[in-house]
PDB file of N, CA and C in Angstrom:
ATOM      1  N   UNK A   1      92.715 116.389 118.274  1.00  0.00           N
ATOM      2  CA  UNK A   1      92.599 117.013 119.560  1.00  0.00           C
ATOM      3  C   UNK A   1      93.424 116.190 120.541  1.00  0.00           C
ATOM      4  N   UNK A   2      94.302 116.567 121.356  1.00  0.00           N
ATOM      5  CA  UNK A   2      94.927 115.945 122.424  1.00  0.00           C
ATOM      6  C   UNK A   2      94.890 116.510 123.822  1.00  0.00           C
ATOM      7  N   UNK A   3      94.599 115.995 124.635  1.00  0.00           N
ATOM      8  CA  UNK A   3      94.518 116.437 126.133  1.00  0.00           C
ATOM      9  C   UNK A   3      95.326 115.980 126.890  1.00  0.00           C
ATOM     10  N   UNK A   4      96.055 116.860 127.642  1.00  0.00           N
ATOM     11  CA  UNK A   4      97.025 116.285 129.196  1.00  0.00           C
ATOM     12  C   UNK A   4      96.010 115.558 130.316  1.00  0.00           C
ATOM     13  N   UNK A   5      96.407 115.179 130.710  1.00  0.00           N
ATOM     14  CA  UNK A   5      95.875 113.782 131.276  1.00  0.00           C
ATOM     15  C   UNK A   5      96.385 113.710 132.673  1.00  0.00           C
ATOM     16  N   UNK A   6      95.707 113.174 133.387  1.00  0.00           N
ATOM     17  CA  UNK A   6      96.684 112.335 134.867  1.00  0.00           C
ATOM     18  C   UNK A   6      95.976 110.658 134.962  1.00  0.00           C
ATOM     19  N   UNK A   7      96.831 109.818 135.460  1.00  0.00           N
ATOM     20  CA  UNK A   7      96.629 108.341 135.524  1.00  0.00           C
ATOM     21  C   UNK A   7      94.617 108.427 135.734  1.00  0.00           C
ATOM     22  N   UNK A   8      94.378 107.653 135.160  1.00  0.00           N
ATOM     23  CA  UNK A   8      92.690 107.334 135.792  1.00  0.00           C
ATOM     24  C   UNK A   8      91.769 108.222 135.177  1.00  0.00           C
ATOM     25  N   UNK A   9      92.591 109.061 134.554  1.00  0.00           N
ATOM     26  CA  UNK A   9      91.775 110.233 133.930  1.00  0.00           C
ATOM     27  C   UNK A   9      91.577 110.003 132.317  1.00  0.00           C
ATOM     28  N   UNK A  10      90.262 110.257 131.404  1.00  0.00           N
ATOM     29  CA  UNK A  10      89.867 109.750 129.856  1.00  0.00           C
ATOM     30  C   UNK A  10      90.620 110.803 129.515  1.00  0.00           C
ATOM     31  N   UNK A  11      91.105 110.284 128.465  1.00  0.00           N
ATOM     32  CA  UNK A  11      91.688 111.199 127.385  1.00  0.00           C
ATOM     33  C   UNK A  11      91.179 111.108 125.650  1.00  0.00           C
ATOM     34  N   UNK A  12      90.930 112.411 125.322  1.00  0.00           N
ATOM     35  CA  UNK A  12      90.144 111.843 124.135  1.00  0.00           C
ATOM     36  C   UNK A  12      91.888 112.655 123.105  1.00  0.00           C
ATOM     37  N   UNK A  13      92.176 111.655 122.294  1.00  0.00           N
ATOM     38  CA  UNK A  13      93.341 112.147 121.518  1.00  0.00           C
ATOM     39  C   UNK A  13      93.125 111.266 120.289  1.00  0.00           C
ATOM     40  N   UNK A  14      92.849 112.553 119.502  1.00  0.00           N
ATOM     41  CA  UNK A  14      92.598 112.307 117.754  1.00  0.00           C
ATOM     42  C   UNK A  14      91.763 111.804 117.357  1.00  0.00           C
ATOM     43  N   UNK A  15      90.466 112.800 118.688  1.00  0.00           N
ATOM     44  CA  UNK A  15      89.023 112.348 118.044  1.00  0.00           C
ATOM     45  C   UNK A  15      88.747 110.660 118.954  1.00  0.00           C
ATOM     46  N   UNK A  16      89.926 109.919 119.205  1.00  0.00           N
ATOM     47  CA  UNK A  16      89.340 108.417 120.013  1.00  0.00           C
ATOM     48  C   UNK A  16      89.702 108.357 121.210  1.00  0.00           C
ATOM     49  N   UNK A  17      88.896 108.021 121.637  1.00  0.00           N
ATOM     50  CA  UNK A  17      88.814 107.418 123.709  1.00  0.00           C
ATOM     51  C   UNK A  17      90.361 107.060 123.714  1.00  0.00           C
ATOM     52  N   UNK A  18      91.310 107.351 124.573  1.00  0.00           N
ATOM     53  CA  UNK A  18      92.479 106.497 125.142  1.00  0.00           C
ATOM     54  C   UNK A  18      92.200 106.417 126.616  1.00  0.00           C
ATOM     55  N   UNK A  19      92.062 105.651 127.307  1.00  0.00           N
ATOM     56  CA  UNK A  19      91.924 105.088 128.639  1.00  0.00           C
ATOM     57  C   UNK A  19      92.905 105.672 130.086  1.00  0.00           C
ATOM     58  N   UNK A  20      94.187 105.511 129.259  1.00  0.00           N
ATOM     59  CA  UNK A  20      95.405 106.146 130.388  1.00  0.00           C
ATOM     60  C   UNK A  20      96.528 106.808 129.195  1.00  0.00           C
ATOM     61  N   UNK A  21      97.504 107.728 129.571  1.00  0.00           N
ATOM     62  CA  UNK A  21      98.118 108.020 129.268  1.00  0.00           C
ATOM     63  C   UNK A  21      99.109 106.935 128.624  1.00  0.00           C
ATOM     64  N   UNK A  22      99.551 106.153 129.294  1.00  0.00           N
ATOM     65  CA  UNK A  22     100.556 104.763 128.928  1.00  0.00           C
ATOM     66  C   UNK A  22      99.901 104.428 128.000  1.00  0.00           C
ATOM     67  N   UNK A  23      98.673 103.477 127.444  1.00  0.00           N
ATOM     68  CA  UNK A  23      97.594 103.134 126.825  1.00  0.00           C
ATOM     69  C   UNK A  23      98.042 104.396 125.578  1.00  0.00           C
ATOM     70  N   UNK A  24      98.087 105.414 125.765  1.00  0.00           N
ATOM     71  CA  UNK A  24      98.129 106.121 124.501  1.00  0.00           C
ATOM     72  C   UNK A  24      99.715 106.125 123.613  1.00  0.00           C
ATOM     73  N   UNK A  25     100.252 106.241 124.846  1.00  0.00           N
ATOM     74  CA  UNK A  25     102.311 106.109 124.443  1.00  0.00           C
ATOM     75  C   UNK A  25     102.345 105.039 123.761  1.00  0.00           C
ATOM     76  N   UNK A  26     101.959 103.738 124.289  1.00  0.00           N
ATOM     77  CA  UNK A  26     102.059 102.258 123.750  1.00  0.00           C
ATOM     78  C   UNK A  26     101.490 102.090 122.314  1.00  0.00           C
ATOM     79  N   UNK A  27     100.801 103.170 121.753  1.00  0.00           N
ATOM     80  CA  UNK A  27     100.122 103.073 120.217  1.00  0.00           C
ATOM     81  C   UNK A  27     100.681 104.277 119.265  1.00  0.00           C
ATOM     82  N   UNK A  28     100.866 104.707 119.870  1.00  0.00           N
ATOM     83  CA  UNK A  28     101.474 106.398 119.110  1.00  0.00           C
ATOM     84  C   UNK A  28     102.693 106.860 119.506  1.00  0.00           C
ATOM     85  N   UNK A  29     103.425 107.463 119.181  1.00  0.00           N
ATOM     86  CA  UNK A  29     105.130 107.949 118.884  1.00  0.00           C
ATOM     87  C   UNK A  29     105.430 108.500 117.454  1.00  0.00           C
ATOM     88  N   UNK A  30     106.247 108.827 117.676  1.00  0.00           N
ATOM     89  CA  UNK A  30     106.635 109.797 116.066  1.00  0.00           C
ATOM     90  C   UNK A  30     106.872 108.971 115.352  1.00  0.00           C
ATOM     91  N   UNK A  31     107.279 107.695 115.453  1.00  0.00           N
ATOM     92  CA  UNK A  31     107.981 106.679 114.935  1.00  0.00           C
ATOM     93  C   UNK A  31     106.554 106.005 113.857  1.00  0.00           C
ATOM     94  N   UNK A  32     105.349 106.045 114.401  1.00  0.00           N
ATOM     95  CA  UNK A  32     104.322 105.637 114.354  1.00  0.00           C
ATOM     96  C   UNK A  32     103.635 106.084 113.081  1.00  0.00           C
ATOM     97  N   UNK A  33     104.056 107.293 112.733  1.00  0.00           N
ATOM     98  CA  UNK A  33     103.222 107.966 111.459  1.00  0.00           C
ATOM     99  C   UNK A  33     104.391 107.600 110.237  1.00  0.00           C
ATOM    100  N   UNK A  34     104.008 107.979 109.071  1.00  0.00           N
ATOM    101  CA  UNK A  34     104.861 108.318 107.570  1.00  0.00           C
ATOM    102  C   UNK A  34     105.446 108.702 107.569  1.00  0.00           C
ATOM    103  N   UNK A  35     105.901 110.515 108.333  1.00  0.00           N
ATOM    104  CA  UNK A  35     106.599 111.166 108.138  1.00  0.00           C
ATOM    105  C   UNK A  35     106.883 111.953 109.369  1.00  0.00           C
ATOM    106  N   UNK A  36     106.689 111.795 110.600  1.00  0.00           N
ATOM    107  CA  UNK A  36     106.733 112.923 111.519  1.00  0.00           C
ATOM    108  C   UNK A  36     107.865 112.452 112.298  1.00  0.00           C
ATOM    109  N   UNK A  37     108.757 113.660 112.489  1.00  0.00           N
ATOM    110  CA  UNK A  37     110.199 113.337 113.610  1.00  0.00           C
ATOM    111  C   UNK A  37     109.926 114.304 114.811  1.00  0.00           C
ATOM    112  N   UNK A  38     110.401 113.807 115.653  1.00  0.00           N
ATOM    113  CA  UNK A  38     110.541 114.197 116.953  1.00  0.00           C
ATOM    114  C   UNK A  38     111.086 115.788 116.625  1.00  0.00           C
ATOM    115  N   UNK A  39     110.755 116.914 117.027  1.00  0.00           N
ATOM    116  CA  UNK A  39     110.919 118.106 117.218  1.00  0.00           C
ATOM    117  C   UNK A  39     112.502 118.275 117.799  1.00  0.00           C
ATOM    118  N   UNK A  40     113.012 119.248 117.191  1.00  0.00           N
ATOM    119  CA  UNK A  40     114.410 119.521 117.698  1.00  0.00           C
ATOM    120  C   UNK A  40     114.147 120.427 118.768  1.00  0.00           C
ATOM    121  N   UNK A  41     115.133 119.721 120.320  1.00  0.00           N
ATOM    122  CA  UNK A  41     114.571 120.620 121.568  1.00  0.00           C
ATOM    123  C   UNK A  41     115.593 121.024 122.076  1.00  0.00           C
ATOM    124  N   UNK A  42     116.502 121.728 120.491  1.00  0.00           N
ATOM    125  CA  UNK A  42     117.472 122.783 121.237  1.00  0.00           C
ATOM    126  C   UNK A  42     116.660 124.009 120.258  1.00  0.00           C
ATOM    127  N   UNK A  43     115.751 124.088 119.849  1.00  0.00           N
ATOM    128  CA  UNK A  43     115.103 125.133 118.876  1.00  0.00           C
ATOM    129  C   UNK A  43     113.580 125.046 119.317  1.00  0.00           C
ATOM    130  N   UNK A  44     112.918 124.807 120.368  1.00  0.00           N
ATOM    131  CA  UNK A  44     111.676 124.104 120.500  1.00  0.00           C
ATOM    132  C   UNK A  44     110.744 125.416 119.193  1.00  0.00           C
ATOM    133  N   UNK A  45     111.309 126.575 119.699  1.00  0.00           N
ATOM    134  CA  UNK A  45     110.166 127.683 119.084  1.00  0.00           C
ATOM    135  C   UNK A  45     110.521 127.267 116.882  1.00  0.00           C
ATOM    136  N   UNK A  46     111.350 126.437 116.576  1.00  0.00           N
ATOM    137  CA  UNK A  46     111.340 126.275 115.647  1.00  0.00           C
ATOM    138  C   UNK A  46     109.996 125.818 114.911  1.00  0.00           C
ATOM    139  N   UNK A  47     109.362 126.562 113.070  1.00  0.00           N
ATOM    140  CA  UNK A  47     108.558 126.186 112.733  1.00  0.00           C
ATOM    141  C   UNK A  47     108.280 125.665 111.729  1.00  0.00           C
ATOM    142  N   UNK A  48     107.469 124.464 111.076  1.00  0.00           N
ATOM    143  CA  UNK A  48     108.067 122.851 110.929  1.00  0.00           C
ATOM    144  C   UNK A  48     106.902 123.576 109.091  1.00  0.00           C
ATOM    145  N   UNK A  49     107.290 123.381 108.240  1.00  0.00           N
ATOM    146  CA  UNK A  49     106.329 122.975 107.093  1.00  0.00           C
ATOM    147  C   UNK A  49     105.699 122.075 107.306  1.00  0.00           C
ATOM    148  N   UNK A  50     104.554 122.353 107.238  1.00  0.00           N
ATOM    149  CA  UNK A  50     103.562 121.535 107.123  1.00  0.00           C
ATOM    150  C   UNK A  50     103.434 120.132 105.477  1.00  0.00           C
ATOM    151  N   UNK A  51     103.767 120.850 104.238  1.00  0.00           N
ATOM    152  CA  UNK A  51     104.259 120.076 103.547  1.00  0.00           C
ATOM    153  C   UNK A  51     104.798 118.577 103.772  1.00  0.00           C
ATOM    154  N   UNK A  52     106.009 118.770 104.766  1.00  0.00           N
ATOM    155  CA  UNK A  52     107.139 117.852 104.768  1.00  0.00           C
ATOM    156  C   UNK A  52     106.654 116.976 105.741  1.00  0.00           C
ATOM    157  N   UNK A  53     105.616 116.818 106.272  1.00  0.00           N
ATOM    158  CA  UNK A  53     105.210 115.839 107.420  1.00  0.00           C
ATOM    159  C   UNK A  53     103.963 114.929 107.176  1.00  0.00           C
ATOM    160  N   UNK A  54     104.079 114.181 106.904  1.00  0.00           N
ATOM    161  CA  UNK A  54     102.704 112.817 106.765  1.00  0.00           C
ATOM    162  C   UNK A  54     102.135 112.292 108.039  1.00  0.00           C
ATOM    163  N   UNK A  55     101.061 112.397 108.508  1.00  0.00           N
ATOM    164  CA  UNK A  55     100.782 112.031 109.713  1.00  0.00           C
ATOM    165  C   UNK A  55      99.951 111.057 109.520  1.00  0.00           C
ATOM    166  N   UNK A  56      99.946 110.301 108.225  1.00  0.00           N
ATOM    167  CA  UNK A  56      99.273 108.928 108.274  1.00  0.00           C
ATOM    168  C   UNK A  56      99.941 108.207 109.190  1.00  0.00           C
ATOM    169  N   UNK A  57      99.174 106.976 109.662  1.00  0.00           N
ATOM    170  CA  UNK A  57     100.017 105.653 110.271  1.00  0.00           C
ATOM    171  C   UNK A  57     100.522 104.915 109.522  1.00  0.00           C
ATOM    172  N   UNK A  58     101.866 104.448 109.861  1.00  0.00           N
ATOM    173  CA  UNK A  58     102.321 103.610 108.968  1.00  0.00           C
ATOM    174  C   UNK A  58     101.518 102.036 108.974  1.00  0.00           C
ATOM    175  N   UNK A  59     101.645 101.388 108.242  1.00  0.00           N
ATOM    176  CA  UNK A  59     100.968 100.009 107.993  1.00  0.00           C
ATOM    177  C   UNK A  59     101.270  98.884 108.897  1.00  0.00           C
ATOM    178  N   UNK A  60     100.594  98.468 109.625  1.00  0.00           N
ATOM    179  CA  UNK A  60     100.796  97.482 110.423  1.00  0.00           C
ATOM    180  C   UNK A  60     101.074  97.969 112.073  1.00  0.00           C
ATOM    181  N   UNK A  61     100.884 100.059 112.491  1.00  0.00           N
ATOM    182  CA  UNK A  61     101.130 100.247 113.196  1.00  0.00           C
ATOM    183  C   UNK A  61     100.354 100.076 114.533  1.00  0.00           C
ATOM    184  N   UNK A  62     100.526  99.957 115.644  1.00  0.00           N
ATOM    185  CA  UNK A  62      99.151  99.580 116.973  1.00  0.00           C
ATOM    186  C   UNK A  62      98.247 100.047 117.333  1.00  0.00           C
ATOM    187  N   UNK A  63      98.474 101.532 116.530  1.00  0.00           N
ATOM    188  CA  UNK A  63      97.547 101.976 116.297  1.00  0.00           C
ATOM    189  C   UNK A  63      96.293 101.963 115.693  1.00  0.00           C
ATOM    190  N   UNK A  64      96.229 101.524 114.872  1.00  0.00           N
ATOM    191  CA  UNK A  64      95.528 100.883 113.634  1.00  0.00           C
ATOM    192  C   UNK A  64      94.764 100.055 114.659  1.00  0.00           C
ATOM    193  N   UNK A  65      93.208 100.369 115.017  1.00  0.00           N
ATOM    194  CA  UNK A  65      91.920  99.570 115.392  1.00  0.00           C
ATOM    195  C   UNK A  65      91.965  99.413 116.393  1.00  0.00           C
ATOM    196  N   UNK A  66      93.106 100.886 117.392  1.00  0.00           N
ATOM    197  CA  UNK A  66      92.964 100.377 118.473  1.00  0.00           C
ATOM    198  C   UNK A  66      92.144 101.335 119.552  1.00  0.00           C
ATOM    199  N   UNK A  67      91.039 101.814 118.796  1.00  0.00           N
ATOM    200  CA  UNK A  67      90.398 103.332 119.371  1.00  0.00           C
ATOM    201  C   UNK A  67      89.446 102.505 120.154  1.00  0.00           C
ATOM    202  N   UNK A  68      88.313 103.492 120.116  1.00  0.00           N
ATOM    203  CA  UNK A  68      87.171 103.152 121.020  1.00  0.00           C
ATOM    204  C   UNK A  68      85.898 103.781 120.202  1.00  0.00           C
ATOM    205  N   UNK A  69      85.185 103.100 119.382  1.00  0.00           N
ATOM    206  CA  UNK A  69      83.955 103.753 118.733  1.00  0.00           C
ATOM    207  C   UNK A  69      82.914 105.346 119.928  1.00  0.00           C
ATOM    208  N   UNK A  70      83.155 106.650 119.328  1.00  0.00           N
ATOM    209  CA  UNK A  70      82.472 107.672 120.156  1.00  0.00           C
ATOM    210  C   UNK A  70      81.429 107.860 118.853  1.00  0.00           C
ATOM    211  N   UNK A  71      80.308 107.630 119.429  1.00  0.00           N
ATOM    212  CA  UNK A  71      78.944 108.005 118.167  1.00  0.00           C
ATOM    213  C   UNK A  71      79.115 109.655 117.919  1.00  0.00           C
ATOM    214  N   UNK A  72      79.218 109.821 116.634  1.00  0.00           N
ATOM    215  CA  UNK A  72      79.322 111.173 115.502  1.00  0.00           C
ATOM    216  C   UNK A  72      80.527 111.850 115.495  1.00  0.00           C
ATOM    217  N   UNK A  73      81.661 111.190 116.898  1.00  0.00           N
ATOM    218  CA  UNK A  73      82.571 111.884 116.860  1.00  0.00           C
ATOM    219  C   UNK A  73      84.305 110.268 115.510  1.00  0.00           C
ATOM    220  N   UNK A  74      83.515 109.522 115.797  1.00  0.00           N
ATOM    221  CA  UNK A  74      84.131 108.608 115.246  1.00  0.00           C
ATOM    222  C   UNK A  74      83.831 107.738 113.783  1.00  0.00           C
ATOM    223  N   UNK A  75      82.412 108.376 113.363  1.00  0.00           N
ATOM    224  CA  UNK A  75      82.152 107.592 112.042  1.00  0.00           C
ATOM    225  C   UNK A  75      82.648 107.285 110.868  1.00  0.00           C
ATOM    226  N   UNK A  76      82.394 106.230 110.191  1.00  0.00           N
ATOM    227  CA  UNK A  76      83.200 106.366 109.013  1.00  0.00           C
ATOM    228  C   UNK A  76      84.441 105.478 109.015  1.00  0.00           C
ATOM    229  N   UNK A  77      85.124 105.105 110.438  1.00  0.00           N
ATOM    230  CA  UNK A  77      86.029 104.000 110.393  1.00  0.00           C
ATOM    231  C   UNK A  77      85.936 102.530 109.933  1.00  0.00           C
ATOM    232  N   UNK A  78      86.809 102.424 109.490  1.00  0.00           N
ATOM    233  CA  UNK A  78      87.508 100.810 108.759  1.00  0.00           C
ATOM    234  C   UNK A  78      87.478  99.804 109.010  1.00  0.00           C
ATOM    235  N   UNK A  79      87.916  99.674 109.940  1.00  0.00           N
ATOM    236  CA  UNK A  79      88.325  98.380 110.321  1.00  0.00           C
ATOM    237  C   UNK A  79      87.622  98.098 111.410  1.00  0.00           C
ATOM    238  N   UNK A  80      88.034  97.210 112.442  1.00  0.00           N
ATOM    239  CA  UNK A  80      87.207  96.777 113.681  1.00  0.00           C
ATOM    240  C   UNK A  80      87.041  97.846 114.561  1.00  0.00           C
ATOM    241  N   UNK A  81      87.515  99.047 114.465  1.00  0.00           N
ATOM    242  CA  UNK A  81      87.542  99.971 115.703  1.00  0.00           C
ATOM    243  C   UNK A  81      88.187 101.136 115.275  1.00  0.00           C
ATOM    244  N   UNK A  82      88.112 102.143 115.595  1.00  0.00           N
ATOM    245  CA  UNK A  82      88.916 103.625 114.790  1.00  0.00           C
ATOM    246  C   UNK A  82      90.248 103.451 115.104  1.00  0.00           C
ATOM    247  N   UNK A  83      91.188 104.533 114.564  1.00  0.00           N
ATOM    248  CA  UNK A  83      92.192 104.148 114.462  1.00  0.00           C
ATOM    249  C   UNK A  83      92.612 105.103 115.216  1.00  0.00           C
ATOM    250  N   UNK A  84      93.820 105.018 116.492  1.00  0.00           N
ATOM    251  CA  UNK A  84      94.113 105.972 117.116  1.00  0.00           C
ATOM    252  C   UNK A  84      95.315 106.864 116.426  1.00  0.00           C
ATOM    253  N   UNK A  85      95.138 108.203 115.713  1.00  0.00           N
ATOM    254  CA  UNK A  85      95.970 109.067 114.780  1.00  0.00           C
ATOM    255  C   UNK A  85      95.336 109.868 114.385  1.00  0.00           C
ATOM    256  N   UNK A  86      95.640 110.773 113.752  1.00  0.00           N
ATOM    257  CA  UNK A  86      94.938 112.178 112.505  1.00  0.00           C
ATOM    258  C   UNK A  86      94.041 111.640 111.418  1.00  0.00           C
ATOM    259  N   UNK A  87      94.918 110.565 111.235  1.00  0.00           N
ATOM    260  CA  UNK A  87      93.667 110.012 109.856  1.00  0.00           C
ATOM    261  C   UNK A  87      93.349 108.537 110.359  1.00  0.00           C
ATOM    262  N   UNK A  88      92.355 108.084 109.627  1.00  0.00           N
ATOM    263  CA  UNK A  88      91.813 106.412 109.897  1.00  0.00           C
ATOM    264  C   UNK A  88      92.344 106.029 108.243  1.00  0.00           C
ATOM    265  N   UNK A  89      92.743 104.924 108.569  1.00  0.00           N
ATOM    266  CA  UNK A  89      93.805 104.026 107.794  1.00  0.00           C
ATOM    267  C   UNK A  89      92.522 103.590 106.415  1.00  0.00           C
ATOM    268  N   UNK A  90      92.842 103.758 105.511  1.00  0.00           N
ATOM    269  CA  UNK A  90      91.774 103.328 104.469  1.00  0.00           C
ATOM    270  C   UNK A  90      90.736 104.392 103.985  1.00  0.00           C
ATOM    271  N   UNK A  91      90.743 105.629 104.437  1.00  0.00           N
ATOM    272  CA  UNK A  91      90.121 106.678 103.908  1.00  0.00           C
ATOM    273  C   UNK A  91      91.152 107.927 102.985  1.00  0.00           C
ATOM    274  N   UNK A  92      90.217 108.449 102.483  1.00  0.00           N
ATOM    275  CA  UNK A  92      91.119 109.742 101.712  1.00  0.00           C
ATOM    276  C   UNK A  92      91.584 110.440 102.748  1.00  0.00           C
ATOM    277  N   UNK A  93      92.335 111.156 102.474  1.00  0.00           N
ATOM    278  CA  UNK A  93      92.995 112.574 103.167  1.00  0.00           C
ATOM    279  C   UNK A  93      91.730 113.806 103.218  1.00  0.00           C
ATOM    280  N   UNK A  94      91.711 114.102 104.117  1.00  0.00           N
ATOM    281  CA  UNK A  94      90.971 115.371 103.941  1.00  0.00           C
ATOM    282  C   UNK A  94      91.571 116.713 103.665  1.00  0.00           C
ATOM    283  N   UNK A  95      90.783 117.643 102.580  1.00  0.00           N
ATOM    284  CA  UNK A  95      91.454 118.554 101.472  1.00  0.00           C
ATOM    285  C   UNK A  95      90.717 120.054 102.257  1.00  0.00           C
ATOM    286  N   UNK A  96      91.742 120.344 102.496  1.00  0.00           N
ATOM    287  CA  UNK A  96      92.078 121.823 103.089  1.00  0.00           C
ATOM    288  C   UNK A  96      91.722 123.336 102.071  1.00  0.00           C
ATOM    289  N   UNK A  97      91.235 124.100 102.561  1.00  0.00           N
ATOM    290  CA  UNK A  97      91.806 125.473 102.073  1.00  0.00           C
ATOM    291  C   UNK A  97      90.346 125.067 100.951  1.00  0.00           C
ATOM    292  N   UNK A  98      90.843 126.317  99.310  1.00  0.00           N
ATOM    293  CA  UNK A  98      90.289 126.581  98.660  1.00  0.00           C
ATOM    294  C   UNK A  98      90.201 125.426  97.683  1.00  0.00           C
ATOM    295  N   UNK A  99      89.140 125.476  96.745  1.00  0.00           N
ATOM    296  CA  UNK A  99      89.237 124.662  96.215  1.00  0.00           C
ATOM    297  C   UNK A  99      89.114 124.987  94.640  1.00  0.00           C
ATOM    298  N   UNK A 100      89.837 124.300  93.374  1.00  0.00           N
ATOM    299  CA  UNK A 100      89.806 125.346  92.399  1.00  0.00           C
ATOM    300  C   UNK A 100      88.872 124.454  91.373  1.00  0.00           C
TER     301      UNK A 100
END
Protein backbone atom coordinates (compact mmCIF):
# COMPACT_ATOMS: atom_id res chain seq x y z
CA UNK A 1 0.00 0.00 0.00
CA UNK A 2 1.49 3.47 -0.69
CA UNK A 3 0.08 6.87 0.11
CA UNK A 4 0.87 10.53 -1.20
CA UNK A 5 1.89 12.35 1.55
CA UNK A 6 2.74 16.11 2.44
CA UNK A 7 5.86 16.98 4.86
CA UNK A 8 4.57 16.18 8.64
CA UNK A 9 2.09 13.95 7.37
CA UNK A 10 2.36 9.54 8.35
CA UNK A 11 2.65 7.60 5.58
CA UNK A 12 2.00 4.01 5.80
CA UNK A 13 3.98 2.40 2.54
CA UNK A 14 4.26 -1.42 2.29
CA UNK A 15 2.29 -2.17 5.19
CA UNK A 16 5.28 0.06 7.54
CA UNK A 17 5.04 3.51 9.27
CA UNK A 18 7.41 5.99 7.14
CA UNK A 19 7.54 9.27 9.08
CA UNK A 20 8.12 11.86 6.05
CA UNK A 21 8.24 11.44 2.59
CA UNK A 22 12.28 12.03 2.40
CA UNK A 23 12.51 9.28 5.27
CA UNK A 24 10.83 7.01 2.69
CA UNK A 25 13.04 8.15 -0.67
CA UNK A 26 16.23 7.67 1.56
CA UNK A 27 15.30 3.69 1.95
CA UNK A 28 13.50 2.80 -1.23
CA UNK A 29 14.19 3.52 -5.08
CA UNK A 30 14.06 1.14 -7.89
CA UNK A 31 17.58 0.65 -7.45
CA UNK A 32 16.64 -0.89 -4.04
CA UNK A 33 14.76 -4.12 -5.05
CA UNK A 34 16.16 -7.39 -7.35
CA UNK A 35 14.60 -6.54 -10.23
CA UNK A 36 12.50 -3.38 -10.65
CA UNK A 37 13.54 -0.42 -13.24
CA UNK A 38 12.29 2.82 -13.32
CA UNK A 39 9.22 2.92 -15.77
CA UNK A 40 9.78 4.29 -19.27
CA UNK A 41 8.14 7.96 -19.24
CA UNK A 42 7.95 8.33 -22.85
CA UNK A 43 5.27 5.25 -22.75
CA UNK A 44 3.97 5.89 -19.10
CA UNK A 45 0.53 3.87 -20.18
CA UNK A 46 3.04 1.01 -21.03
CA UNK A 47 2.27 -2.57 -19.33
CA UNK A 48 5.15 -4.21 -17.42
CA UNK A 49 4.95 -8.39 -16.87
CA UNK A 50 4.68 -9.05 -13.84
CA UNK A 51 7.01 -12.18 -14.29
CA UNK A 52 10.09 -10.04 -15.10
CA UNK A 53 10.17 -7.93 -11.89
CA UNK A 54 11.49 -9.07 -8.31
CA UNK A 55 10.50 -6.75 -5.74
CA UNK A 56 12.57 -8.36 -3.07
CA UNK A 57 15.23 -6.02 -1.42
CA UNK A 58 18.40 -6.48 -2.38
CA UNK A 59 20.87 -7.56 0.53
CA UNK A 60 22.34 -5.12 2.58
CA UNK A 61 19.65 -2.55 1.32
CA UNK A 62 18.36 0.53 4.04
CA UNK A 63 15.68 -0.73 3.84
CA UNK A 64 16.09 -3.78 5.54
CA UNK A 65 14.90 -3.04 9.52
CA UNK A 66 14.13 0.15 8.85
CA UNK A 67 10.16 0.08 9.43
CA UNK A 68 8.26 0.75 12.45
CA UNK A 69 6.56 -2.40 14.23
CA UNK A 70 2.25 -1.71 13.50
CA UNK A 71 0.55 -4.65 15.74
CA UNK A 72 -1.29 -7.29 13.12
CA UNK A 73 -0.46 -5.11 10.38
CA UNK A 74 3.40 -6.00 10.65
CA UNK A 75 3.88 -9.56 12.17
CA UNK A 76 6.09 -12.07 11.41
CA UNK A 77 9.23 -9.79 10.75
CA UNK A 78 12.98 -10.73 11.03
CA UNK A 79 15.08 -8.84 12.06
CA UNK A 80 15.10 -5.84 14.53
CA UNK A 81 12.21 -4.02 12.87
CA UNK A 82 10.11 -4.74 9.53
CA UNK A 83 11.47 -4.15 6.54
CA UNK A 84 10.41 -1.18 4.51
CA UNK A 85 9.34 -3.09 0.81
CA UNK A 86 6.71 -5.76 -0.57
CA UNK A 87 8.40 -8.52 1.13
CA UNK A 88 10.38 -8.77 4.65
CA UNK A 89 13.84 -10.06 3.98
CA UNK A 90 14.06 -13.77 5.33
CA UNK A 91 10.55 -15.00 4.66
CA UNK A 92 9.02 -17.01 1.69
CA UNK A 93 7.36 -15.27 -1.12
CA UNK A 94 3.83 -15.29 -0.91
CA UNK A 95 1.98 -17.72 -3.59
CA UNK A 96 -0.73 -16.21 -5.60
CA UNK A 97 -3.66 -17.50 -7.64
CA UNK A 98 -4.64 -21.27 -7.74
CA UNK A 99 -3.09 -23.78 -6.31
CA UNK A 100 -2.55 -27.31 -7.92
Amino acid sequence: MHAHCELGVVLLFASVLVTSPAEAQRAVDYDTFMNVSMPDKTGPQRLYKPDGLDFRLKPGSLAIDAGVELPSITDGFTGKAPDIGAYEEGRPLPRYGPRK
